[in-house]
N, C-alpha and C. Protein backbone atom coordinates (compact mmCIF):
# COMPACT_ATOMS: atom_id res chain seq x y z
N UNK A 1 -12.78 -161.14 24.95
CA UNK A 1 -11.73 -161.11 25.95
C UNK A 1 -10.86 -162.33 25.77
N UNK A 2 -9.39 -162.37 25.91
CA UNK A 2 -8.88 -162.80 25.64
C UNK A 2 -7.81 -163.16 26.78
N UNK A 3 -8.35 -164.74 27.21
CA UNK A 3 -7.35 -164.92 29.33
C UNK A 3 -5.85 -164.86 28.86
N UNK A 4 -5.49 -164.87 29.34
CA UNK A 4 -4.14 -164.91 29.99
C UNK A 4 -3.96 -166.31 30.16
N UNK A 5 -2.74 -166.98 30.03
CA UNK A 5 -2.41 -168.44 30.29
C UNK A 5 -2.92 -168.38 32.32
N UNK A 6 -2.21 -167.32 32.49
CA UNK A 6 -2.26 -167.56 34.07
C UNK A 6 -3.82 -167.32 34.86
N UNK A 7 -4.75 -166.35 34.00
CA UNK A 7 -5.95 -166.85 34.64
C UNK A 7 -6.28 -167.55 33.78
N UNK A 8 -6.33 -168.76 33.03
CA UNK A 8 -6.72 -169.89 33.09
C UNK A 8 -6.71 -170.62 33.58
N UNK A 9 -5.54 -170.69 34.68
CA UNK A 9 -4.73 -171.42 35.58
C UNK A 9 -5.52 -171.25 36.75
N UNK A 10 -5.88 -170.19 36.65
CA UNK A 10 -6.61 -169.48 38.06
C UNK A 10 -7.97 -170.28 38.09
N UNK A 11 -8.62 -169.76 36.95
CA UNK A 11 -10.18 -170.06 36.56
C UNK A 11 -10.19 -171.56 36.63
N UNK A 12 -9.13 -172.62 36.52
CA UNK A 12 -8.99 -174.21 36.54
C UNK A 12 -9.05 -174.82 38.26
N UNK A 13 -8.18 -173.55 38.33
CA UNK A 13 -7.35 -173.98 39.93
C UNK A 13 -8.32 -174.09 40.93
N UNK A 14 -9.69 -173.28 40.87
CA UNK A 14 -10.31 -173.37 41.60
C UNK A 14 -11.91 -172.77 41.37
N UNK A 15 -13.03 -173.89 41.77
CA UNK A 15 -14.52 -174.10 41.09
C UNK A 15 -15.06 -172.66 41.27
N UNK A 16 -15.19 -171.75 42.53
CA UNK A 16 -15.54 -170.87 42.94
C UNK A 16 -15.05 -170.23 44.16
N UNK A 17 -15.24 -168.65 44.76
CA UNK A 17 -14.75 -168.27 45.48
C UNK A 17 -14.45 -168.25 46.38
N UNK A 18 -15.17 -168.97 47.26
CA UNK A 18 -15.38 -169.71 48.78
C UNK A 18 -13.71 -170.69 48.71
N UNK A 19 -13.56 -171.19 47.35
CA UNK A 19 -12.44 -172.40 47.80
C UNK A 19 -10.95 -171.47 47.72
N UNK A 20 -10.69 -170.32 47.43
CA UNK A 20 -9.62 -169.63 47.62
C UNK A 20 -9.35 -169.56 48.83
N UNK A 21 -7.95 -170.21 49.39
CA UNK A 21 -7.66 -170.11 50.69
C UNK A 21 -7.75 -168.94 51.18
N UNK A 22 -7.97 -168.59 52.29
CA UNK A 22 -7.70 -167.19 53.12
C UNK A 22 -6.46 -166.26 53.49
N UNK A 23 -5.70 -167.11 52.90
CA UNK A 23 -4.37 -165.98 52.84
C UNK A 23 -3.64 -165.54 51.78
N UNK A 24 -4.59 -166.25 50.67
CA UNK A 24 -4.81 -165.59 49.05
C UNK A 24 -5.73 -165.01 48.71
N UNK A 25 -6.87 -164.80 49.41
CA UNK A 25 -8.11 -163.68 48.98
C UNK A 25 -7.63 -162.55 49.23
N UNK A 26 -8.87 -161.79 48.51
CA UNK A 26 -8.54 -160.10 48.08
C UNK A 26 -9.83 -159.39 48.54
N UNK A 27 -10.27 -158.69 49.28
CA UNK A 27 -11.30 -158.04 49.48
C UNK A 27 -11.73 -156.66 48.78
N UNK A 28 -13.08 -156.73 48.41
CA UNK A 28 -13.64 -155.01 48.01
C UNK A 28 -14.82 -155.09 49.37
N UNK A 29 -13.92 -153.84 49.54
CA UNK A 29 -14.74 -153.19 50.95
C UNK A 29 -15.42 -152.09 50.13
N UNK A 30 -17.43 -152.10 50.22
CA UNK A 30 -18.30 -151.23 49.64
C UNK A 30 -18.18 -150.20 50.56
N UNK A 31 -17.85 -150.04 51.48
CA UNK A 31 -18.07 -148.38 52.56
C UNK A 31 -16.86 -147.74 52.57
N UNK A 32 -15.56 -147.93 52.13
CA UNK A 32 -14.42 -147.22 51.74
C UNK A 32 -14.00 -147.37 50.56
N UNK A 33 -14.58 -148.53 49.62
CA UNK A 33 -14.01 -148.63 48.98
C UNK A 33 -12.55 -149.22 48.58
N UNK A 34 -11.97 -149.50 49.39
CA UNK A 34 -10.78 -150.44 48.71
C UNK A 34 -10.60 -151.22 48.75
N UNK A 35 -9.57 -152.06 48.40
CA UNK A 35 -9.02 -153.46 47.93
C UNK A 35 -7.92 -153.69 49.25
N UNK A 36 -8.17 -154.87 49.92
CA UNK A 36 -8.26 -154.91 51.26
C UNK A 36 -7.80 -156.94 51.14
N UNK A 37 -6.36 -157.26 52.21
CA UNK A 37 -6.37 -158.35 51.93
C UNK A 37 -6.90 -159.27 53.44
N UNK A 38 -7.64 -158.35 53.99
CA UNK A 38 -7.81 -159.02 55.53
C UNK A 38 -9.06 -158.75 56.36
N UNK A 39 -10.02 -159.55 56.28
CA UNK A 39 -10.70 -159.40 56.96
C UNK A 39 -11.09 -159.02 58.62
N UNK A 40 -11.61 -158.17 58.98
CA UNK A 40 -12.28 -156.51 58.99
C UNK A 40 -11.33 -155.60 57.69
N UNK A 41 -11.91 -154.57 57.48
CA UNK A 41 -11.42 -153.80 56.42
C UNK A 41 -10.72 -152.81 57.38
N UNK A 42 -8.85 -153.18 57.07
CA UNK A 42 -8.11 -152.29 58.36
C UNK A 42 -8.43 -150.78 58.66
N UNK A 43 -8.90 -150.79 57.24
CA UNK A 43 -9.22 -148.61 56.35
C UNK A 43 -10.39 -148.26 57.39
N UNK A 44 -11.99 -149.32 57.41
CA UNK A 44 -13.20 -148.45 58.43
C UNK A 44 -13.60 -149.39 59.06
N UNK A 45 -13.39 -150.82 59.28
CA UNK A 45 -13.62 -151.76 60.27
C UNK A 45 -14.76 -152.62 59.77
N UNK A 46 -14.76 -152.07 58.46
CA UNK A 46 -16.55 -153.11 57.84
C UNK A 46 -16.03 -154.61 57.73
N UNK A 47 -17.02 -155.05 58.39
CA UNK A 47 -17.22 -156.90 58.23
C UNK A 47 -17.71 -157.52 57.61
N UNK A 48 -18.22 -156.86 56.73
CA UNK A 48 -18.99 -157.53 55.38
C UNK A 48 -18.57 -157.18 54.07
N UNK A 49 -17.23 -157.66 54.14
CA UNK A 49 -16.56 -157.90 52.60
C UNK A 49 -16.86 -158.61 51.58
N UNK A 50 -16.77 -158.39 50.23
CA UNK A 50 -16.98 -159.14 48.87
C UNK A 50 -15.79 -159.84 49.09
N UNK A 51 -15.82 -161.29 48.53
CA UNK A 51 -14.46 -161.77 48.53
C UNK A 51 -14.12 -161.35 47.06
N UNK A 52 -13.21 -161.29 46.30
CA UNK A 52 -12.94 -160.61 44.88
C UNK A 52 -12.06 -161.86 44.19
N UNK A 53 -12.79 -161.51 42.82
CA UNK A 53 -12.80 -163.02 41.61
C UNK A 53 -10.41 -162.82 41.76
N UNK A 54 -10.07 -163.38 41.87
CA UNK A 54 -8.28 -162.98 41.75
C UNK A 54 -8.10 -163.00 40.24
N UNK A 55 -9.10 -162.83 39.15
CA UNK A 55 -8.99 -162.57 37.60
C UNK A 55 -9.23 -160.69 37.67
N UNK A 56 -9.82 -160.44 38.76
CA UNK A 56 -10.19 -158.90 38.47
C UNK A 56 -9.24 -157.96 38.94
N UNK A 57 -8.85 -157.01 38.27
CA UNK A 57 -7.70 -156.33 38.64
C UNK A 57 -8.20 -154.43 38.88
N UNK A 58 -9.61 -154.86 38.80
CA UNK A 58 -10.61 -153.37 39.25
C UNK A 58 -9.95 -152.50 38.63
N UNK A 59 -9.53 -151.92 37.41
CA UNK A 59 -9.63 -150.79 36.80
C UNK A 59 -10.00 -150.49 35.61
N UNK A 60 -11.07 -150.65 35.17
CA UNK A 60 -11.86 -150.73 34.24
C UNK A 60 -11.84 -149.09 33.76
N UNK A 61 -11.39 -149.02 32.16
CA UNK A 61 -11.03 -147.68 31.62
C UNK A 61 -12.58 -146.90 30.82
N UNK A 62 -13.00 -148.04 29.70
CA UNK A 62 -13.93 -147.87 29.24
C UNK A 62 -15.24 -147.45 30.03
N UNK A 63 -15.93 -146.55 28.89
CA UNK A 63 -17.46 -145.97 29.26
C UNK A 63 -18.39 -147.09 28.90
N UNK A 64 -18.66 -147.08 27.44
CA UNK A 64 -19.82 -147.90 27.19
C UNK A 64 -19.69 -148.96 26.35
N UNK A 65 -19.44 -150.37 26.63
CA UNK A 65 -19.55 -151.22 25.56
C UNK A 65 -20.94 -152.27 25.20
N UNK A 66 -20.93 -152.32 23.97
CA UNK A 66 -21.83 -152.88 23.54
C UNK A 66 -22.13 -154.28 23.92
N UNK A 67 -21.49 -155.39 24.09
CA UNK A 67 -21.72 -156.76 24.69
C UNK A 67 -20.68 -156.39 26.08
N UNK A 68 -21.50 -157.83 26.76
CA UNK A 68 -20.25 -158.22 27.73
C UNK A 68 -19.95 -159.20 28.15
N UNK A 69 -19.00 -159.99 28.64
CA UNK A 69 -18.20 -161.55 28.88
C UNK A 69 -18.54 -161.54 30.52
N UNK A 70 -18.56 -163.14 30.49
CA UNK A 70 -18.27 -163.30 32.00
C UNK A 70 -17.29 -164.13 32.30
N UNK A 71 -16.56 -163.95 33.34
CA UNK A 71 -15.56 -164.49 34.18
C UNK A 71 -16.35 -165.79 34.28
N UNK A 72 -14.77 -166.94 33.86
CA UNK A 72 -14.73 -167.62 33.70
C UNK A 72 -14.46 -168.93 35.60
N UNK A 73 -14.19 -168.07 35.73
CA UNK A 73 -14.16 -168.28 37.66
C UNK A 73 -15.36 -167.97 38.57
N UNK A 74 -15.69 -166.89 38.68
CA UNK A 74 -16.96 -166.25 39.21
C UNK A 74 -18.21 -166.06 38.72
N UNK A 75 -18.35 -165.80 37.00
CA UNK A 75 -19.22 -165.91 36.79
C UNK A 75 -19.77 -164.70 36.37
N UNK A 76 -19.62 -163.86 36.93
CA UNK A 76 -20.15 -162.14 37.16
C UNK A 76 -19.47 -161.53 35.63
N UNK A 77 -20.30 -160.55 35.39
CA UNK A 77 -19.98 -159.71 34.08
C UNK A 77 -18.80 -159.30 34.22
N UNK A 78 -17.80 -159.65 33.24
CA UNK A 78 -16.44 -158.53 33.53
C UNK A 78 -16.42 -157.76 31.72
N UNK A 79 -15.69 -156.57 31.89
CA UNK A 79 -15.62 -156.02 30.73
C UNK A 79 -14.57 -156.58 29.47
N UNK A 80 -15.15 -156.75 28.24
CA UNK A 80 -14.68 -157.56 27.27
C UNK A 80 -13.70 -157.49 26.96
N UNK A 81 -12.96 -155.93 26.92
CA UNK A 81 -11.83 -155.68 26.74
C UNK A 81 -10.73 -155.40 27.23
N UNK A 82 -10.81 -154.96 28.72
CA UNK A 82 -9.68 -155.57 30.03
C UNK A 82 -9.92 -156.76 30.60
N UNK A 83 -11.12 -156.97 30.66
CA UNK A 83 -11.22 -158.00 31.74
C UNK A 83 -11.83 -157.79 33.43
N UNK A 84 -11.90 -156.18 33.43
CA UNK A 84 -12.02 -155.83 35.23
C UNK A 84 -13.63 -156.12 34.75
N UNK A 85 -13.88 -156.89 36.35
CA UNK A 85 -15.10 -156.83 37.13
C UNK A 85 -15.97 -155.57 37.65
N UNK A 86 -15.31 -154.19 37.34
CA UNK A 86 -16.02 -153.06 38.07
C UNK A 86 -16.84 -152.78 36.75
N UNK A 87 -17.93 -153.48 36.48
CA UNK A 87 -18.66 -152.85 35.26
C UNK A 87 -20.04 -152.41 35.85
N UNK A 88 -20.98 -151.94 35.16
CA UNK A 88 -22.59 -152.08 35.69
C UNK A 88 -23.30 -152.45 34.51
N UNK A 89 -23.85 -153.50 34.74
CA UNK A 89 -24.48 -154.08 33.15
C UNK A 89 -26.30 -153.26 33.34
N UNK A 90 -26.25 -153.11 32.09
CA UNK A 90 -27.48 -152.25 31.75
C UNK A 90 -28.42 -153.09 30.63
N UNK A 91 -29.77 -153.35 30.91
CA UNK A 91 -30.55 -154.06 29.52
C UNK A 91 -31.26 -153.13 29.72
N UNK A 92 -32.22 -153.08 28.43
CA UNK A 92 -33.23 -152.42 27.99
C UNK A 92 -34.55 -153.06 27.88
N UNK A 93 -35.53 -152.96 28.59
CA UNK A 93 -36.57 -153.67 28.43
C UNK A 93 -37.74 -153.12 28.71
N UNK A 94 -38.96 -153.23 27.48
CA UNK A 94 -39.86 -152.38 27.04
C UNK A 94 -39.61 -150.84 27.32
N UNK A 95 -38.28 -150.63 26.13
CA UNK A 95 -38.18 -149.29 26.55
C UNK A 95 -37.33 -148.63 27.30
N UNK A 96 -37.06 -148.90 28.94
CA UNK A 96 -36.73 -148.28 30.06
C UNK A 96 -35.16 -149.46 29.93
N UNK A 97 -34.45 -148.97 30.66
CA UNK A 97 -33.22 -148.81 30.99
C UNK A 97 -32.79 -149.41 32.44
N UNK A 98 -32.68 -150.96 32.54
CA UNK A 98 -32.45 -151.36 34.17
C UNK A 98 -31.20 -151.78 34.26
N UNK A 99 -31.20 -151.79 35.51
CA UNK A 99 -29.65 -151.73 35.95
C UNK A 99 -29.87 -153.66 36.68
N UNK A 100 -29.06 -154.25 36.22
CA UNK A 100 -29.13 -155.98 36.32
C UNK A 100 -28.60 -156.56 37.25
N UNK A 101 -27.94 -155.71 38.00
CA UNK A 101 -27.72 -156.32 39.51
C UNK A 101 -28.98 -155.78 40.10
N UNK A 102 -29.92 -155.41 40.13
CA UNK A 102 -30.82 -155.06 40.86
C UNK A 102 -32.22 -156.63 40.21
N UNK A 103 -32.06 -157.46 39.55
CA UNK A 103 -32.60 -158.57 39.11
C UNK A 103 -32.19 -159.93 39.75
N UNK A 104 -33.19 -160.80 40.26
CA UNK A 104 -32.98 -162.04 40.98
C UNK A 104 -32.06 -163.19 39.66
N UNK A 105 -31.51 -163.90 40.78
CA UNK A 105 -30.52 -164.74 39.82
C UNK A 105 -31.31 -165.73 38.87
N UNK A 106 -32.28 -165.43 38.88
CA UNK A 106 -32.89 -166.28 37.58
C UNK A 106 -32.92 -165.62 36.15
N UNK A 107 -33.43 -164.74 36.69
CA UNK A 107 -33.37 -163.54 35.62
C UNK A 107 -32.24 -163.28 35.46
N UNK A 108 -31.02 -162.90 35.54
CA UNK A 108 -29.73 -162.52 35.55
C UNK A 108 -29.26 -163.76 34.71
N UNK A 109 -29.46 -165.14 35.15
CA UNK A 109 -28.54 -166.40 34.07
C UNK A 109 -29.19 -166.71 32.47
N UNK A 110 -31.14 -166.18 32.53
CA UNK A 110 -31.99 -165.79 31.69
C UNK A 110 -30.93 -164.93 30.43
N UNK A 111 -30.48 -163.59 31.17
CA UNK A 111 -29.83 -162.65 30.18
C UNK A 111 -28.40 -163.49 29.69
N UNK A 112 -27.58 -164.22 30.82
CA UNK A 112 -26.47 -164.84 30.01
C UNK A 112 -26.98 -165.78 28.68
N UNK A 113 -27.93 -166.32 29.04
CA UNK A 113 -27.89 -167.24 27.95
C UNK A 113 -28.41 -166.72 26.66
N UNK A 114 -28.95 -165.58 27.11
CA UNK A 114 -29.88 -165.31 25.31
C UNK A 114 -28.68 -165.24 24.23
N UNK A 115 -29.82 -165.81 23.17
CA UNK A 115 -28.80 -165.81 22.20
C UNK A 115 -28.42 -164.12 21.47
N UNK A 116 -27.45 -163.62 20.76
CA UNK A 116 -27.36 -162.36 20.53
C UNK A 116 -27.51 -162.64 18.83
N UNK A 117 -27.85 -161.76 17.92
CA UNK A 117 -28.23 -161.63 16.47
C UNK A 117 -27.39 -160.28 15.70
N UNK A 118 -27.02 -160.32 15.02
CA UNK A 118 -26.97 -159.03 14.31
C UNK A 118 -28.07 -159.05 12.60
N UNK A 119 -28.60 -158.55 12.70
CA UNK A 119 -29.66 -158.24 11.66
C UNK A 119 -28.78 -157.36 10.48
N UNK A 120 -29.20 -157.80 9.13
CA UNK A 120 -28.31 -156.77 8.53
C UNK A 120 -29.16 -156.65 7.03
């Protein structure tokens, strides 16, 4: 993935999500679903909004890619080749097929760091 001058600017401008002022955040509301700039979600009244990385632009085209990058702001998997945050990262381990948001954050910074190989 390849930033943009301006989210670099972004990803510099500020350590993590909490420090984005409140009348520049972006909300993903999980019970309707949308992109929401005001807390309650005006669409079904939910109060428990994600605040959203302002690098993610949620429309992620691709099915399946083979590696994946993380946001350089948030942290969280975004897809290598747009850049959106709406991905679901998948490892394979002994076999079976888990889904990695369902893994405690130890395990989760465990998978960032491994190193990757290509064997040939």
């Amino acid at each position: 993935m390849i930033w943009t001058e301006e989210q670099l600017k972004l990803s510099k401008k500020y350590r993590n999500l909490e420090e984005i002022p409140t009348e520049e955040r972006r909300y993903k509301c999980h019970t309707c679903h949308h992109v929401v700039t005001e807390n309650p979600c005006p669409c079904c009244g939910e109060t428990n909004l994600e605040i959203m990385c302002p690098l993610d632009h949620c429309n992620c085209h691709h099915n399946i890619i083979e590696k994946i990058e993380y946001c350089p702001l948030c942290g969280q998997p975004v897809c290598p080749e747009c850049g959106s945050h709406d991905v679901s990262q998948v490892s394979r381990v002994t076999g079976y097929l888990a889904d990695v948001s369902g893994w405690n954050k130890g395990k989760q910074q465990e998978l960032k760091d491994r190193a990757r190989y290509s064997v040939a």
